[in-house]
N, C-alpha and C. Protein backbone atom coordinates (compact mmCIF):
# COMPACT_ATOMS: atom_id res chain seq x y z
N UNK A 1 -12.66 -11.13 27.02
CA UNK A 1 -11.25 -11.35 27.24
C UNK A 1 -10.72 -10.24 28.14
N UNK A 2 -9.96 -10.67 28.91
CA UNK A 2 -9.36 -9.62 30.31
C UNK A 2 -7.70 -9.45 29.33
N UNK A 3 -7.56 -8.18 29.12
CA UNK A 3 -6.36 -7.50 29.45
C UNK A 3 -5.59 -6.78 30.22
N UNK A 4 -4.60 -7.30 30.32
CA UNK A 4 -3.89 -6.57 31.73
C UNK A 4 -2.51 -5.34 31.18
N UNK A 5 -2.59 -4.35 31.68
CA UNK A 5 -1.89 -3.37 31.09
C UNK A 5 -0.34 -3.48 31.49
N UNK A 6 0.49 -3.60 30.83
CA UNK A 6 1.88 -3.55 31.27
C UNK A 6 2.19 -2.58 32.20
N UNK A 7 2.99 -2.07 33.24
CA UNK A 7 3.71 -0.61 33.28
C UNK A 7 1.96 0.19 34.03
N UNK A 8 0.94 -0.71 34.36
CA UNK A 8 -0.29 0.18 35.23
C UNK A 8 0.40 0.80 36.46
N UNK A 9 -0.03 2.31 36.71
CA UNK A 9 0.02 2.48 37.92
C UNK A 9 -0.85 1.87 38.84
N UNK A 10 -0.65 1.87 40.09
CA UNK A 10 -1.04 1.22 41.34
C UNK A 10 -2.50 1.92 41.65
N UNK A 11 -3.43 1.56 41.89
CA UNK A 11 -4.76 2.66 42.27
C UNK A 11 -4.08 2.85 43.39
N UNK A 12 -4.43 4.46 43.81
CA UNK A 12 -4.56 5.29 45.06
C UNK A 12 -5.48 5.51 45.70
N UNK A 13 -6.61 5.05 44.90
CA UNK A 13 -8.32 5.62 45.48
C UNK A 13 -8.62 4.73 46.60
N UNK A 14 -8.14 3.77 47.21
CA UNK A 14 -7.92 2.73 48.26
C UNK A 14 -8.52 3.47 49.25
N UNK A 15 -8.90 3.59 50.01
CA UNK A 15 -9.87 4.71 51.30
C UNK A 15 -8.75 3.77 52.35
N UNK A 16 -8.39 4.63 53.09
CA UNK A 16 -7.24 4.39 54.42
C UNK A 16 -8.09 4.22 55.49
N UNK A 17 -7.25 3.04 56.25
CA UNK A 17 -7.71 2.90 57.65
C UNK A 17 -7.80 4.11 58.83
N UNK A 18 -9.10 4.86 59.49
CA UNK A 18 -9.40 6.19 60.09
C UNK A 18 -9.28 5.48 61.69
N UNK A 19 -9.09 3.90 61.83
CA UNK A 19 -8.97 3.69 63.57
C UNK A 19 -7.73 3.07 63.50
N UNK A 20 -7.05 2.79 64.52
CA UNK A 20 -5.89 1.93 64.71
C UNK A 20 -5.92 0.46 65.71
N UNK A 21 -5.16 -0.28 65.29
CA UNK A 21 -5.52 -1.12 66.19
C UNK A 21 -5.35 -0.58 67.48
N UNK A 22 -6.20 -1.26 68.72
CA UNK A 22 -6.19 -1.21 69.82
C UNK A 22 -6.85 -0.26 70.54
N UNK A 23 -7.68 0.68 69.25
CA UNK A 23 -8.37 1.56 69.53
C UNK A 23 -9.86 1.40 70.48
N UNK A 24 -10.28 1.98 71.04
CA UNK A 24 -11.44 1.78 71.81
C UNK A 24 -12.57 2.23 70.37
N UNK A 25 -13.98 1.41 70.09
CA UNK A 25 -14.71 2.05 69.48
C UNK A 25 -16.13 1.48 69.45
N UNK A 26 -17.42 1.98 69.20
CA UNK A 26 -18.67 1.65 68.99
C UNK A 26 -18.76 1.43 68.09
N UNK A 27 -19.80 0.48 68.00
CA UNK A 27 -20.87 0.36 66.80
C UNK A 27 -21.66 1.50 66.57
N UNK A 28 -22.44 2.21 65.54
CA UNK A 28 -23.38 3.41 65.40
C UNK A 28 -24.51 3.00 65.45
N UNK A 29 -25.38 3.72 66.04
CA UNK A 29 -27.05 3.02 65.91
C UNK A 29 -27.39 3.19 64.50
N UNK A 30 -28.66 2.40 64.36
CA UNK A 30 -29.06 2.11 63.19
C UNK A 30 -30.55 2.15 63.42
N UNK A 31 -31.15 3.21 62.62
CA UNK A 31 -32.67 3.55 62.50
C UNK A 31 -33.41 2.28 63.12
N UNK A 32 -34.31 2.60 64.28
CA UNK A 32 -35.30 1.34 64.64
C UNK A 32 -34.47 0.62 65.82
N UNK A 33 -33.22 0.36 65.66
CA UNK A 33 -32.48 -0.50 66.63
C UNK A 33 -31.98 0.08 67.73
N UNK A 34 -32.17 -0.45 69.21
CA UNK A 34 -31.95 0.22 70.44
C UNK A 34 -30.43 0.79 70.34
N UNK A 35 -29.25 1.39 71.14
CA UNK A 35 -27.86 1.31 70.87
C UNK A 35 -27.78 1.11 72.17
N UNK A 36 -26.74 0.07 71.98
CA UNK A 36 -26.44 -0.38 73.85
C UNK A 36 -25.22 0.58 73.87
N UNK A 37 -25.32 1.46 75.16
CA UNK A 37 -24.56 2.64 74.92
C UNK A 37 -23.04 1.97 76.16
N UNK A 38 -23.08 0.45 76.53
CA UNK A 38 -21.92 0.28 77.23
C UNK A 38 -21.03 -0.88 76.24
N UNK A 39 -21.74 -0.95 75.83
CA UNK A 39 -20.97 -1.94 74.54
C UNK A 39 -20.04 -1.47 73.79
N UNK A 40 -18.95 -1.49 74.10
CA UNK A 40 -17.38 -1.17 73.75
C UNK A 40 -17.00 -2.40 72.92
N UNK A 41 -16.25 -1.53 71.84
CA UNK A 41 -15.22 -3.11 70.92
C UNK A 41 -13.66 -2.14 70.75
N UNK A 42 -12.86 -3.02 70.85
CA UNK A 42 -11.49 -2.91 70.58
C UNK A 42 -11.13 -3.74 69.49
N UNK A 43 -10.31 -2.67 67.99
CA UNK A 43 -9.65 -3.10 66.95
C UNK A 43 -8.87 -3.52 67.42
N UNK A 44 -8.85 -4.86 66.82
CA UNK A 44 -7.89 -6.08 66.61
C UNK A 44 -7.39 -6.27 65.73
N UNK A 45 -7.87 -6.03 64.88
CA UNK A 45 -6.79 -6.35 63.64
C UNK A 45 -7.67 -5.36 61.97
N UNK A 46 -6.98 -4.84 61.02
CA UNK A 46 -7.28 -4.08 60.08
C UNK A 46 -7.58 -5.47 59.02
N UNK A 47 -8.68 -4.81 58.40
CA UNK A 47 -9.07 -6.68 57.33
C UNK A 47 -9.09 -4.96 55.61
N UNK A 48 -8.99 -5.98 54.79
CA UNK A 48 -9.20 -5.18 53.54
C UNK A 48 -9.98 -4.84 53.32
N UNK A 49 -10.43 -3.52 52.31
CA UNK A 49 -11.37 -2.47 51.81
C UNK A 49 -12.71 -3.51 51.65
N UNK A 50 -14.11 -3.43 52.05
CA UNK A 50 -14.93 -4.06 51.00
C UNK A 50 -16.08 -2.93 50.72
N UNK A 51 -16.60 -2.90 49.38
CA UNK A 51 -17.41 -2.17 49.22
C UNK A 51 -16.95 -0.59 48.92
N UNK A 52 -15.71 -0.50 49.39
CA UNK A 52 -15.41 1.00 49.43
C UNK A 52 -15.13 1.35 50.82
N UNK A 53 -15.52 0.45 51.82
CA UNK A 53 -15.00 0.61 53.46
C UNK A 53 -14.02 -0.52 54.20
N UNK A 54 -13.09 0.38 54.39
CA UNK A 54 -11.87 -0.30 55.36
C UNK A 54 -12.77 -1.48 56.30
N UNK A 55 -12.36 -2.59 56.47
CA UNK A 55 -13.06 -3.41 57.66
C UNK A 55 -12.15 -3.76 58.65
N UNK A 56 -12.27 -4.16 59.74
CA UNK A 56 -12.06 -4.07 61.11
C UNK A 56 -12.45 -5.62 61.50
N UNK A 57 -11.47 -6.10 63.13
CA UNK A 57 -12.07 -7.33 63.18
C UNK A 57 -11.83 -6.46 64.87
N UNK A 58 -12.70 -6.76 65.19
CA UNK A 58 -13.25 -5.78 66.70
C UNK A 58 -13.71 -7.20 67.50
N UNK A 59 -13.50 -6.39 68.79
CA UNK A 59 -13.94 -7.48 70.13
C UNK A 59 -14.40 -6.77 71.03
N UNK A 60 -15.70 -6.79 71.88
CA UNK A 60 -16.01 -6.65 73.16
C UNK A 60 -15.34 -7.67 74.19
N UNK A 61 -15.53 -6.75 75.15
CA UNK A 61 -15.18 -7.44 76.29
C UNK A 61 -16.38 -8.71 77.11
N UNK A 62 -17.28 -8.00 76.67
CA UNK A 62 -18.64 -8.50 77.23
C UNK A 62 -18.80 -10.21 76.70
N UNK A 63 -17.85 -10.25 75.03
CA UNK A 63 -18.00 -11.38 74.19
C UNK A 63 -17.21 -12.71 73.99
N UNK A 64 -17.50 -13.64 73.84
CA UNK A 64 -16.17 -14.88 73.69
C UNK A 64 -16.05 -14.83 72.05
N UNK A 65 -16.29 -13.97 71.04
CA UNK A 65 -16.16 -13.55 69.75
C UNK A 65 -15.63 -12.61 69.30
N UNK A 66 -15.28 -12.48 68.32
CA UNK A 66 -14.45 -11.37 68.00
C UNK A 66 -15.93 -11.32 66.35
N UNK A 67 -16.13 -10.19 65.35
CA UNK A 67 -16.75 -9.67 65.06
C UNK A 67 -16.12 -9.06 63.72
N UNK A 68 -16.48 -9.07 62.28
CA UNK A 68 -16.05 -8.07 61.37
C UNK A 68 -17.04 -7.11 60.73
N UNK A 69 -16.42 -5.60 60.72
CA UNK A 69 -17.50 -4.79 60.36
C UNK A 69 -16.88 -3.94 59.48
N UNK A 70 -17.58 -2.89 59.11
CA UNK A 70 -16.94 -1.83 58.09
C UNK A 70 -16.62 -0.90 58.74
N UNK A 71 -15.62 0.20 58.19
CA UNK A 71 -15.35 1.68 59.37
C UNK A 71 -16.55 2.50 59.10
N UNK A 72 -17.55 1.99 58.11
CA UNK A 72 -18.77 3.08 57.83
C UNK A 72 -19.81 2.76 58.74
N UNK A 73 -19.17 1.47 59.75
CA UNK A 73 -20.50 0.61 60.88
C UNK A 73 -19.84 1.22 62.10
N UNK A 74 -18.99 1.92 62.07
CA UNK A 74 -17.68 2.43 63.36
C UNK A 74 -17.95 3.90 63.87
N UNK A 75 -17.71 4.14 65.07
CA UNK A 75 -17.68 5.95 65.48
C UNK A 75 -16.52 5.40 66.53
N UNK A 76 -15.51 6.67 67.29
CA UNK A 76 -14.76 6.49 68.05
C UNK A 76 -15.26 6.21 69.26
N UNK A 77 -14.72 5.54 70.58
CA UNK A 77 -15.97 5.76 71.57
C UNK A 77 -16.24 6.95 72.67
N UNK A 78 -15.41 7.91 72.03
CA UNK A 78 -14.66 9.18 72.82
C UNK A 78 -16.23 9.69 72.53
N UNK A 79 -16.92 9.75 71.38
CA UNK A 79 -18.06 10.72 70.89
C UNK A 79 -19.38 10.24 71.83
N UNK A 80 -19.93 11.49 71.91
CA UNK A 80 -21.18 11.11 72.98
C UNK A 80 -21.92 10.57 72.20
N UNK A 81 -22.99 9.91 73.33
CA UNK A 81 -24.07 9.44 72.65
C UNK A 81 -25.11 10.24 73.35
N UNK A 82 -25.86 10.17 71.86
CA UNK A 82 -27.07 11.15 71.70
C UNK A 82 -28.56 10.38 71.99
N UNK A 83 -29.04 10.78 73.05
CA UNK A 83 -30.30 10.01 73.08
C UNK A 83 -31.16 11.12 73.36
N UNK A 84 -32.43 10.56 73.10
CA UNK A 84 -33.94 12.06 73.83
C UNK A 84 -33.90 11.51 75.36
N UNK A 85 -33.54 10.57 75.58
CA UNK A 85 -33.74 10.34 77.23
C UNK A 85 -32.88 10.80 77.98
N UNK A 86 -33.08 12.08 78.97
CA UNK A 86 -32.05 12.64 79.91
C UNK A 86 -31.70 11.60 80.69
N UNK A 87 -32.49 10.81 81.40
CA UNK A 87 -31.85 9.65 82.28
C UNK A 87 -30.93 8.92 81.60
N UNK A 88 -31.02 8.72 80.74
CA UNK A 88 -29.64 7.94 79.92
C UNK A 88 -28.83 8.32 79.38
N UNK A 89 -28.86 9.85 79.12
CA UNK A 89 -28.04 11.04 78.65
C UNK A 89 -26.64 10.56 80.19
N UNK A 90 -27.23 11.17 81.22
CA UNK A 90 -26.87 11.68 82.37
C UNK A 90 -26.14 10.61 82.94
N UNK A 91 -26.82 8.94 82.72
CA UNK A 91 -25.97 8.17 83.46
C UNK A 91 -25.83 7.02 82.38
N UNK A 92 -24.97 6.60 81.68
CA UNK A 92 -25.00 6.12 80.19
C UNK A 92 -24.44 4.68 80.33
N UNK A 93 -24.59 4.16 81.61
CA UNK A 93 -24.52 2.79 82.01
C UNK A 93 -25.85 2.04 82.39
N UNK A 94 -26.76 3.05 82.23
CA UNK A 94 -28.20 2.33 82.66
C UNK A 94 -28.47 1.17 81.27
């Protein structure tokens, strides 16, 4: 049987949205998987907590889709990307 408490406070532990819409941002690589380092998405719209992470409904330009992910699948796209390859360090459109 579910009881519901009269007079509950509101949880606060809610984890806050860290991008805004319209923000420029990447996907993060993921062990094993190449990272296409020109692949840009722009927040579109803020979706609710799942799991414990804010989600996001993001779009490339490259795409006729729009995409939902978690902010724990997110980096800004201001942050470099880190590769062992100087040629792709150096020119990050290859």
């Amino acid at each position: 049987m579910i009881r519901f408490q009269q007079n509950a406070r509101p949880r606060t532990d809610t984890p806050s949205h860290q991008f805004a819409i319209g923000q420029t941002v990447r996907m993060k690589s993921r062990t094993g998987l190449v990272q296409k380092t020109a692949e840009l998405f722009q927040i579109k719209s803020r979706l609710p907590v799942k799991d414990g992470s804010p989600q996001y409904r993001i779009r490339s330009e490259q795409e006729t889709h729009e995409r939902v992910t978690t902010e724990d699948n997110l980096e800004p796209a201001d942050n470099p990307v880190i590769t062992d390859n100087p040629a792709v360090a150096n020119n990050p459109v290859l």
